[in-house]
Each structure stands twice: as C-alpha cells, then as structure tokens.
N, C-alpha and C. Protein backbone atom coordinates (compact mmCIF):
# COMPACT_ATOMS: atom_id res chain seq x y z
N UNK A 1 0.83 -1.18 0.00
CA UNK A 1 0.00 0.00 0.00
C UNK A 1 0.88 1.26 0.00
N UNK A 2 0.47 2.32 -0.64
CA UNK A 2 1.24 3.07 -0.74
C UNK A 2 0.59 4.52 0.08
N UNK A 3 1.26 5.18 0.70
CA UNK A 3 0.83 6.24 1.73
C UNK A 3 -0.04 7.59 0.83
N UNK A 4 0.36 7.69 -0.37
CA UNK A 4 0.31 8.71 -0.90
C UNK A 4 -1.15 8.93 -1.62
N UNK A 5 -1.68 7.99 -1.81
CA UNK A 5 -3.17 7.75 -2.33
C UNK A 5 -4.12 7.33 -1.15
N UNK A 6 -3.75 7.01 -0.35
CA UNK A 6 -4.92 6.69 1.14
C UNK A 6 -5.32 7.74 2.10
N UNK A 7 -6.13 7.87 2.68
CA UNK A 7 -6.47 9.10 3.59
C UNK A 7 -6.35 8.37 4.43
N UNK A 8 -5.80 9.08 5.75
CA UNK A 8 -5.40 8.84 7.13
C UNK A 8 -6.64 9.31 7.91
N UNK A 9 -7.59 8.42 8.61
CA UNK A 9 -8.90 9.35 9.72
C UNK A 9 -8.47 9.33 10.77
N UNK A 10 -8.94 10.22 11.75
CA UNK A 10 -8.21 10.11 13.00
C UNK A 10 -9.42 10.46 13.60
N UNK A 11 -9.59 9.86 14.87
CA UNK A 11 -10.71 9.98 15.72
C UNK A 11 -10.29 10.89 17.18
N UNK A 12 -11.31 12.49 16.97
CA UNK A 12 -11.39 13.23 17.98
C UNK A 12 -12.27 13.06 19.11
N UNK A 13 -12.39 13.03 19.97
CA UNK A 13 -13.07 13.61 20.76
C UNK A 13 -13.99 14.52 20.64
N UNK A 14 -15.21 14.86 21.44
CA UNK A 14 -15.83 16.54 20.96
C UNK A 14 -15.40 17.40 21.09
N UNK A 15 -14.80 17.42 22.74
CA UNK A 15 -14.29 18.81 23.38
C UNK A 15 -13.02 19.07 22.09
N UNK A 16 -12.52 17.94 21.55
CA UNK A 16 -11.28 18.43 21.00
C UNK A 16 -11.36 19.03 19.60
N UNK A 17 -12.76 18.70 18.98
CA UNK A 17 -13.23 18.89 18.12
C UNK A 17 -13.96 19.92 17.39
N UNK A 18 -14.33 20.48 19.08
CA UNK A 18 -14.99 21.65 18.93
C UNK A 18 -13.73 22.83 19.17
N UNK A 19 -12.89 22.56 20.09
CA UNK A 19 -10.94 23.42 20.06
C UNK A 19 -10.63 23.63 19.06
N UNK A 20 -10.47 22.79 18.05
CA UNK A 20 -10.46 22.55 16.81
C UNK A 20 -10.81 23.63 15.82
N UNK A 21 -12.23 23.82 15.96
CA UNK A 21 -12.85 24.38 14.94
C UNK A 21 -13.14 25.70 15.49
N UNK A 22 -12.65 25.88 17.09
CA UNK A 22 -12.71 27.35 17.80
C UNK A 22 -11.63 27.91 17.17
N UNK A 23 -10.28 26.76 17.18
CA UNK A 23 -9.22 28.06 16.98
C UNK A 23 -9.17 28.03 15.17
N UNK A 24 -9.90 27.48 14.17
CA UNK A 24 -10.10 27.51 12.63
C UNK A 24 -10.74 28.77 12.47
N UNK A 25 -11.77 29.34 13.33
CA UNK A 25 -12.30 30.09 13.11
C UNK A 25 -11.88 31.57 13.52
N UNK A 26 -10.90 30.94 14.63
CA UNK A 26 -10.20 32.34 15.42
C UNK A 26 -9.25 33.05 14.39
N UNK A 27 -8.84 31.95 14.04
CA UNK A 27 -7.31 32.60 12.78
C UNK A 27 -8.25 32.80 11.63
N UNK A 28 -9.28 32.39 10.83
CA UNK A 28 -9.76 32.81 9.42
C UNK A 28 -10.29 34.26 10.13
N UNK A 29 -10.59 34.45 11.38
CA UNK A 29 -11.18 35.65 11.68
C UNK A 29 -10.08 36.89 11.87
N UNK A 30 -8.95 36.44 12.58
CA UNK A 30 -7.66 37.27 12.30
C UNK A 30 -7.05 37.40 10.86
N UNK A 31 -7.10 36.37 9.97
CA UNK A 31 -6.97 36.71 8.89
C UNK A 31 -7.53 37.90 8.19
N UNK A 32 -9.03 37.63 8.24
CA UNK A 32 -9.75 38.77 7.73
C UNK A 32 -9.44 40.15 8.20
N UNK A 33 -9.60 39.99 9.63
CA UNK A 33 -8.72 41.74 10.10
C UNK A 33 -8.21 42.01 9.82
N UNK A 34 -6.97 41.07 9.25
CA UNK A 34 -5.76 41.75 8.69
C UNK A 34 -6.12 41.99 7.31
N UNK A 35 -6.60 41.08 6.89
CA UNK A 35 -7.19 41.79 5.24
C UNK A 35 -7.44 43.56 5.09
N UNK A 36 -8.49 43.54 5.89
CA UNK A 36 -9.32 44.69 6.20
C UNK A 36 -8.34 46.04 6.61
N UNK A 37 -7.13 45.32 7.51
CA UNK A 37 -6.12 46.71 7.92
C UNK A 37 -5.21 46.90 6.34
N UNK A 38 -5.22 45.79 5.89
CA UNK A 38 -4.02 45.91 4.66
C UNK A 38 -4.85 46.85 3.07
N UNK A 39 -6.34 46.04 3.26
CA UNK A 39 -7.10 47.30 2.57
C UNK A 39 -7.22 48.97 2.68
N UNK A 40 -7.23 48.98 4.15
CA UNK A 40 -7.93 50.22 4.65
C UNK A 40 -6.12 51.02 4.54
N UNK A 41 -5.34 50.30 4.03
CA UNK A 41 -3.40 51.08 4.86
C UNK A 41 -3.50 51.30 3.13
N UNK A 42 -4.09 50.90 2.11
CA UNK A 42 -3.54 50.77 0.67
C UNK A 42 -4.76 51.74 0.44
N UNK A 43 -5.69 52.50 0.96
CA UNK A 43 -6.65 53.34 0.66
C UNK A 43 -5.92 54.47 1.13
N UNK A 44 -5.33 54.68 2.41
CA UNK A 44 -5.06 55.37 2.97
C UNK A 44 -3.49 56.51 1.96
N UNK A 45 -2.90 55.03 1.76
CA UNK A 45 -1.80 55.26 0.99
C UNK A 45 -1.87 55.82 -0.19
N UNK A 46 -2.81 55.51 -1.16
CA UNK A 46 -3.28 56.59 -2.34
C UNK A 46 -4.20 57.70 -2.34
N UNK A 47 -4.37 57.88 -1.26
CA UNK A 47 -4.90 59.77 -0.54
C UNK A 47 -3.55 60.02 -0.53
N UNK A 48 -3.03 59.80 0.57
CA UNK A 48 -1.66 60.34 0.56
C UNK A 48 -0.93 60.83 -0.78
N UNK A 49 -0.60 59.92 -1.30
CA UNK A 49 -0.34 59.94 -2.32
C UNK A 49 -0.74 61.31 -3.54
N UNK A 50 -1.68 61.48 -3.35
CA UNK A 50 -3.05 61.95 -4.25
C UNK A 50 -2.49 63.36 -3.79
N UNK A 51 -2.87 63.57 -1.89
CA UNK A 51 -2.24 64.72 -1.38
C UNK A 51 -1.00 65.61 -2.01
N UNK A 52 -0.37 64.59 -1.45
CA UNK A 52 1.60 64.89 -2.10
C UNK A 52 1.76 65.55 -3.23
N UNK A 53 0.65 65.01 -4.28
CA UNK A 53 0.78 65.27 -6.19
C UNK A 53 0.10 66.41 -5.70
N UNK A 54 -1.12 66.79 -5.06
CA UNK A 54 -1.76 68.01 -5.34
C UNK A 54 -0.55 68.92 -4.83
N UNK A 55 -0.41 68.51 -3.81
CA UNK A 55 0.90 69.39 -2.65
C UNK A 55 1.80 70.75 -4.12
N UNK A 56 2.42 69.16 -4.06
CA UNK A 56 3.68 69.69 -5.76
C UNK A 56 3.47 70.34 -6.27
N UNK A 57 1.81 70.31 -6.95
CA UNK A 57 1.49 71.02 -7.92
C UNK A 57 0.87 72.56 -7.59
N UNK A 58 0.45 72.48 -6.40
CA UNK A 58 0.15 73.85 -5.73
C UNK A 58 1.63 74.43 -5.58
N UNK A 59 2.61 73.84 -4.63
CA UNK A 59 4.05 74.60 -4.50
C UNK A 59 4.59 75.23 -5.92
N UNK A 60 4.52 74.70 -6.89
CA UNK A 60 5.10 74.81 -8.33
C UNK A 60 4.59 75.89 -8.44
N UNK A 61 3.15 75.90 -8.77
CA UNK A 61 2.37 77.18 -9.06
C UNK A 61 3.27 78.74 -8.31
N UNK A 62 2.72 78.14 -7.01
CA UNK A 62 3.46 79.39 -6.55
C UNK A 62 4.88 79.45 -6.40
N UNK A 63 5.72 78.88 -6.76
CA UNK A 63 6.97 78.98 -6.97
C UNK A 63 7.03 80.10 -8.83
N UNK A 64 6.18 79.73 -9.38
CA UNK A 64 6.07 80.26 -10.93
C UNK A 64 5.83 81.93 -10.30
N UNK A 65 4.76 81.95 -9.18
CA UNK A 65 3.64 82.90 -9.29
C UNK A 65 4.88 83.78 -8.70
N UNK A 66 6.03 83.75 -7.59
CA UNK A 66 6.53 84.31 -6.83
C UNK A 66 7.92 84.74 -7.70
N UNK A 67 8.33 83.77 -8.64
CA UNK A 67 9.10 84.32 -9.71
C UNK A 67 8.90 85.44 -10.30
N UNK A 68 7.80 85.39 -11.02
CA UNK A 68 6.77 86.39 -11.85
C UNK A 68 6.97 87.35 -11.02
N UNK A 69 6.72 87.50 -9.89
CA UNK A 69 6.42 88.75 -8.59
C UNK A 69 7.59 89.57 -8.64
N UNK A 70 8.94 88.50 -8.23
CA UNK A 70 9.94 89.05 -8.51
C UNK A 70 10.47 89.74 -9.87
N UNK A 71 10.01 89.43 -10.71
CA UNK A 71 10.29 90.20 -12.41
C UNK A 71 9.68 91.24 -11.59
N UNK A 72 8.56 91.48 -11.60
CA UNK A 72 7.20 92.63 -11.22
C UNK A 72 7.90 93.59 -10.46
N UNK A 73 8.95 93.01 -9.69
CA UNK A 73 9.36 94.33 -8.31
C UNK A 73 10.40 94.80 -8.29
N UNK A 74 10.49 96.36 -8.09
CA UNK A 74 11.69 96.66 -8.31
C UNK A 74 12.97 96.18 -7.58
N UNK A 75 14.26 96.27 -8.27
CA UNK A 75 15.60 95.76 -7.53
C UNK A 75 15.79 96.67 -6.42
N UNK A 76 16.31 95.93 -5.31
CA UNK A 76 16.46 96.84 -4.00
C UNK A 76 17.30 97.43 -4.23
N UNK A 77 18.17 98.94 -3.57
CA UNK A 77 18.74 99.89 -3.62
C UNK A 77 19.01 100.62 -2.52
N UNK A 78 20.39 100.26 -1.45
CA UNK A 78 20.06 101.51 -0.68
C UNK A 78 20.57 102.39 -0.82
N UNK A 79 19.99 103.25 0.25
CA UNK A 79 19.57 105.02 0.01
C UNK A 79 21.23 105.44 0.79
N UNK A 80 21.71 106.17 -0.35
CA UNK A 80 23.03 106.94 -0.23
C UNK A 80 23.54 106.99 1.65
N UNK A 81 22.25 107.33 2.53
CA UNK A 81 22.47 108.00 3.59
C UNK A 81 22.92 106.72 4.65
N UNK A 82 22.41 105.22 3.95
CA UNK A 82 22.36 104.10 4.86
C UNK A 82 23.28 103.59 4.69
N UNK A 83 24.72 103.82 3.71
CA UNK A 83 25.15 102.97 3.30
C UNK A 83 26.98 103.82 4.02
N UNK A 84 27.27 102.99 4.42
CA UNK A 84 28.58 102.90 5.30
C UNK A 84 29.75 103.81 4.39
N UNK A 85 30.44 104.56 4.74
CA UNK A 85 31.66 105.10 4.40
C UNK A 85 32.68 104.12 3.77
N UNK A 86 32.94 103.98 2.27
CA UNK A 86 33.73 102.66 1.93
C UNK A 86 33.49 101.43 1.90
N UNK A 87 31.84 101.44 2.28
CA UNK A 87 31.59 99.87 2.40
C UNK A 87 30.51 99.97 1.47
N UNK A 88 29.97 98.60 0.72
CA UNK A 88 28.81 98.37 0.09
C UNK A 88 28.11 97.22 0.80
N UNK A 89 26.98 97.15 0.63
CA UNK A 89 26.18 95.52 1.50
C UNK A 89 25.87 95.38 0.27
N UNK A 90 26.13 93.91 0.11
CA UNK A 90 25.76 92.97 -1.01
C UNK A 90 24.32 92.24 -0.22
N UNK A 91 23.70 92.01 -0.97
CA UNK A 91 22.38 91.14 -0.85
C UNK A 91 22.43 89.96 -1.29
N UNK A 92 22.54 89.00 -0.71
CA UNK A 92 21.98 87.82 -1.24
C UNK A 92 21.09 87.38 -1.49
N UNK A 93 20.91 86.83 -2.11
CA UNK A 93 19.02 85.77 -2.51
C UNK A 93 19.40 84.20 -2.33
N UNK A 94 18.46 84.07 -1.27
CA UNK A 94 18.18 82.31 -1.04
C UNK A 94 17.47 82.36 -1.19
N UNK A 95 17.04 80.91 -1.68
CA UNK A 95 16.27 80.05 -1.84
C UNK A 95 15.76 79.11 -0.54
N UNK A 96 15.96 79.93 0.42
CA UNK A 96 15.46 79.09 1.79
C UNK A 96 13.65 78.95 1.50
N UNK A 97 13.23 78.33 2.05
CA UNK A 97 11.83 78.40 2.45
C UNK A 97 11.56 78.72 4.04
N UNK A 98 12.38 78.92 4.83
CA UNK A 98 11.62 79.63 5.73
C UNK A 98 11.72 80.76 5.88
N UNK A 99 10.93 81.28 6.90
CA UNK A 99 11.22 82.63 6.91
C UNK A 99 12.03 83.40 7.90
N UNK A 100 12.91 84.46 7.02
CA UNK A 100 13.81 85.14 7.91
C UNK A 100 13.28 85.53 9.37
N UNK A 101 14.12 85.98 10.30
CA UNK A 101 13.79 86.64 11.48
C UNK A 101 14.39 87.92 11.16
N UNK A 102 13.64 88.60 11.00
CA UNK A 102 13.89 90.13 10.70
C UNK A 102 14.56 91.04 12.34
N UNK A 103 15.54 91.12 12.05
CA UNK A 103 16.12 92.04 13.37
C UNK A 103 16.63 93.40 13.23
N UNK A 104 15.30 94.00 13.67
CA UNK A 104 14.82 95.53 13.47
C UNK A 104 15.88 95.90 14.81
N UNK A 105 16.17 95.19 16.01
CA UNK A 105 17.22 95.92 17.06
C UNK A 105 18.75 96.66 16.60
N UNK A 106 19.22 95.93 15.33
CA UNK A 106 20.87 95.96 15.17
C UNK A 106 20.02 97.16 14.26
N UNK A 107 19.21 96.98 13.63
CA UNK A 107 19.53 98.30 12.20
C UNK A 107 18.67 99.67 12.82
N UNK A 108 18.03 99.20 13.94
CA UNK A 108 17.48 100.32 14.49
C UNK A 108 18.78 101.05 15.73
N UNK A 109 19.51 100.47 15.85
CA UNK A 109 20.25 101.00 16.83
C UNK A 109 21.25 101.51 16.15
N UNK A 110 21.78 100.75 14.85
CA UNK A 110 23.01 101.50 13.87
C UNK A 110 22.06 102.85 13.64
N UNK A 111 20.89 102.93 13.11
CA UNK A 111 20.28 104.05 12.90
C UNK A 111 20.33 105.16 13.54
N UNK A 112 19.87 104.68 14.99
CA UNK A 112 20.00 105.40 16.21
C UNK A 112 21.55 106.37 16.83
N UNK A 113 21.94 105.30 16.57
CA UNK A 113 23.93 105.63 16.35
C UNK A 113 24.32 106.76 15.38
N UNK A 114 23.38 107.04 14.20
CA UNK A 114 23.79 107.94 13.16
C UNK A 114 22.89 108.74 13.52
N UNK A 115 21.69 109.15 14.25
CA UNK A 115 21.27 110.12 14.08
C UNK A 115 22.00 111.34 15.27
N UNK A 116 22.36 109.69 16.40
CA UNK A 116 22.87 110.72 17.80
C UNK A 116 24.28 111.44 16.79
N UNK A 117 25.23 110.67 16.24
CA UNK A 117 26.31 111.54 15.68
C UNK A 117 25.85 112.72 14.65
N UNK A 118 24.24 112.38 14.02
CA UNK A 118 24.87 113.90 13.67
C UNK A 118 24.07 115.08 14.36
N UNK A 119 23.57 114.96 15.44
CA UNK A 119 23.06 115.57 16.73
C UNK A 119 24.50 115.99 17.31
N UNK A 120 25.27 115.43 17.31
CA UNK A 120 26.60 116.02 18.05
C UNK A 120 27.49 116.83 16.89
N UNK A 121 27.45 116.61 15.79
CA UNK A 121 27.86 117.12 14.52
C UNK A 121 27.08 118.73 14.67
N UNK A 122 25.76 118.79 14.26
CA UNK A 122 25.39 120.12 14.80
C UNK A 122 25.10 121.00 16.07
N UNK A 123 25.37 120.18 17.28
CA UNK A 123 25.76 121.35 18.22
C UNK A 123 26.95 121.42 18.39
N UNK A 124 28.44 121.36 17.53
CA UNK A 124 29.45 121.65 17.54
C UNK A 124 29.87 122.86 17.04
C-alpha cells in the first residue's frame, strides 16, 4: 500500500473537536482583520499619495507665481544716507523656504547711532 493515495482518519473527541474548529475560526477571523487593515493602509496610501501630487502642484504654481512677482518688483537699492563710508552691503538671494527673522534691534540701533552723531555734529 502506498501512503500517498490513502487518507489517514483520526478519531477526535468533541471537546477536542470543537478546540479545533474554535481556533479555525479564530485565525480565518484574524486573517480577515488583517485583510481589512491591509485594505484600509492601501486606501489610505493613495490619498496620501493623491495629497503629495496636489501638494507639488500647488508649490510649483506658486513657486512660478513668486518668480513672476519678482520680475514685477523693483531691484532693492540703498539710500546713499544708509550705506557705510567705503563699504557696500551685497544682498543675497536664497532660496530658503523659511522665513527670515527680521532684526529691526541691530539696524534700528546703527540708525539710532547715526542720528545721535549727527546731533553732536550740529551742536558743535
């Protein structure tokens, strides 16, 4: 006789029978949950997705729109009176995306500094 063509029966018990078919049903039922999380993570994932592309395509825009702006505005220039004895300030342009911290203390106090000197300039 050969093993490979015969079915083997095996005789359970109930209690063991019914264990059996508790834990068949426990795992096809964890199975399915997991179905259900692997559906609901692959829905989730092409919103995202979807997001990101709109994202791009909004940033682009206004990356175009803020270019354009810049053609539109005049080149900065400072004014004869701000600009240091022998020195020039060069400007740079980044390309950062955040935004500067503007520190009105140093240029308000150099300011302050030039108006007291020429307050002492004319009561001399």
């Amino acid at each position: 006789m050969s093993k490979e063509g015969s079915t083997i029966h095996l005789k359970l018990e109930n209690f063991e029978a019914v264990q059996s078919k508790r834990g068949i049903l426990e795992t096809e039922e964890s199975y399915l949950k997991i179905l259900q999380s692997i559906k609901k993570f692959h829905e989730l994932r092409m919103e995202e997705l979807n997001l990101k592309m709109l994202a791009k395509k909004e940033i682009k825009s206004l990356n175009i729109k803020i270019s354009k702006l810049k053609q539109l505005l005049p080149t900065l220039r400072m004014p004869k009176i701000l600009e240091k004895k022998g020195e020039t300030i060069n400007i740079k342009e980044t390309n950062s995306t955040k935004p500067k911290k503007i520190t009105h203390k140093s240029n308000l106090e150099s300011q302050l500094e030039e108006i007291q000197n020429k307050l002492k300039r004319l009561q001399e």
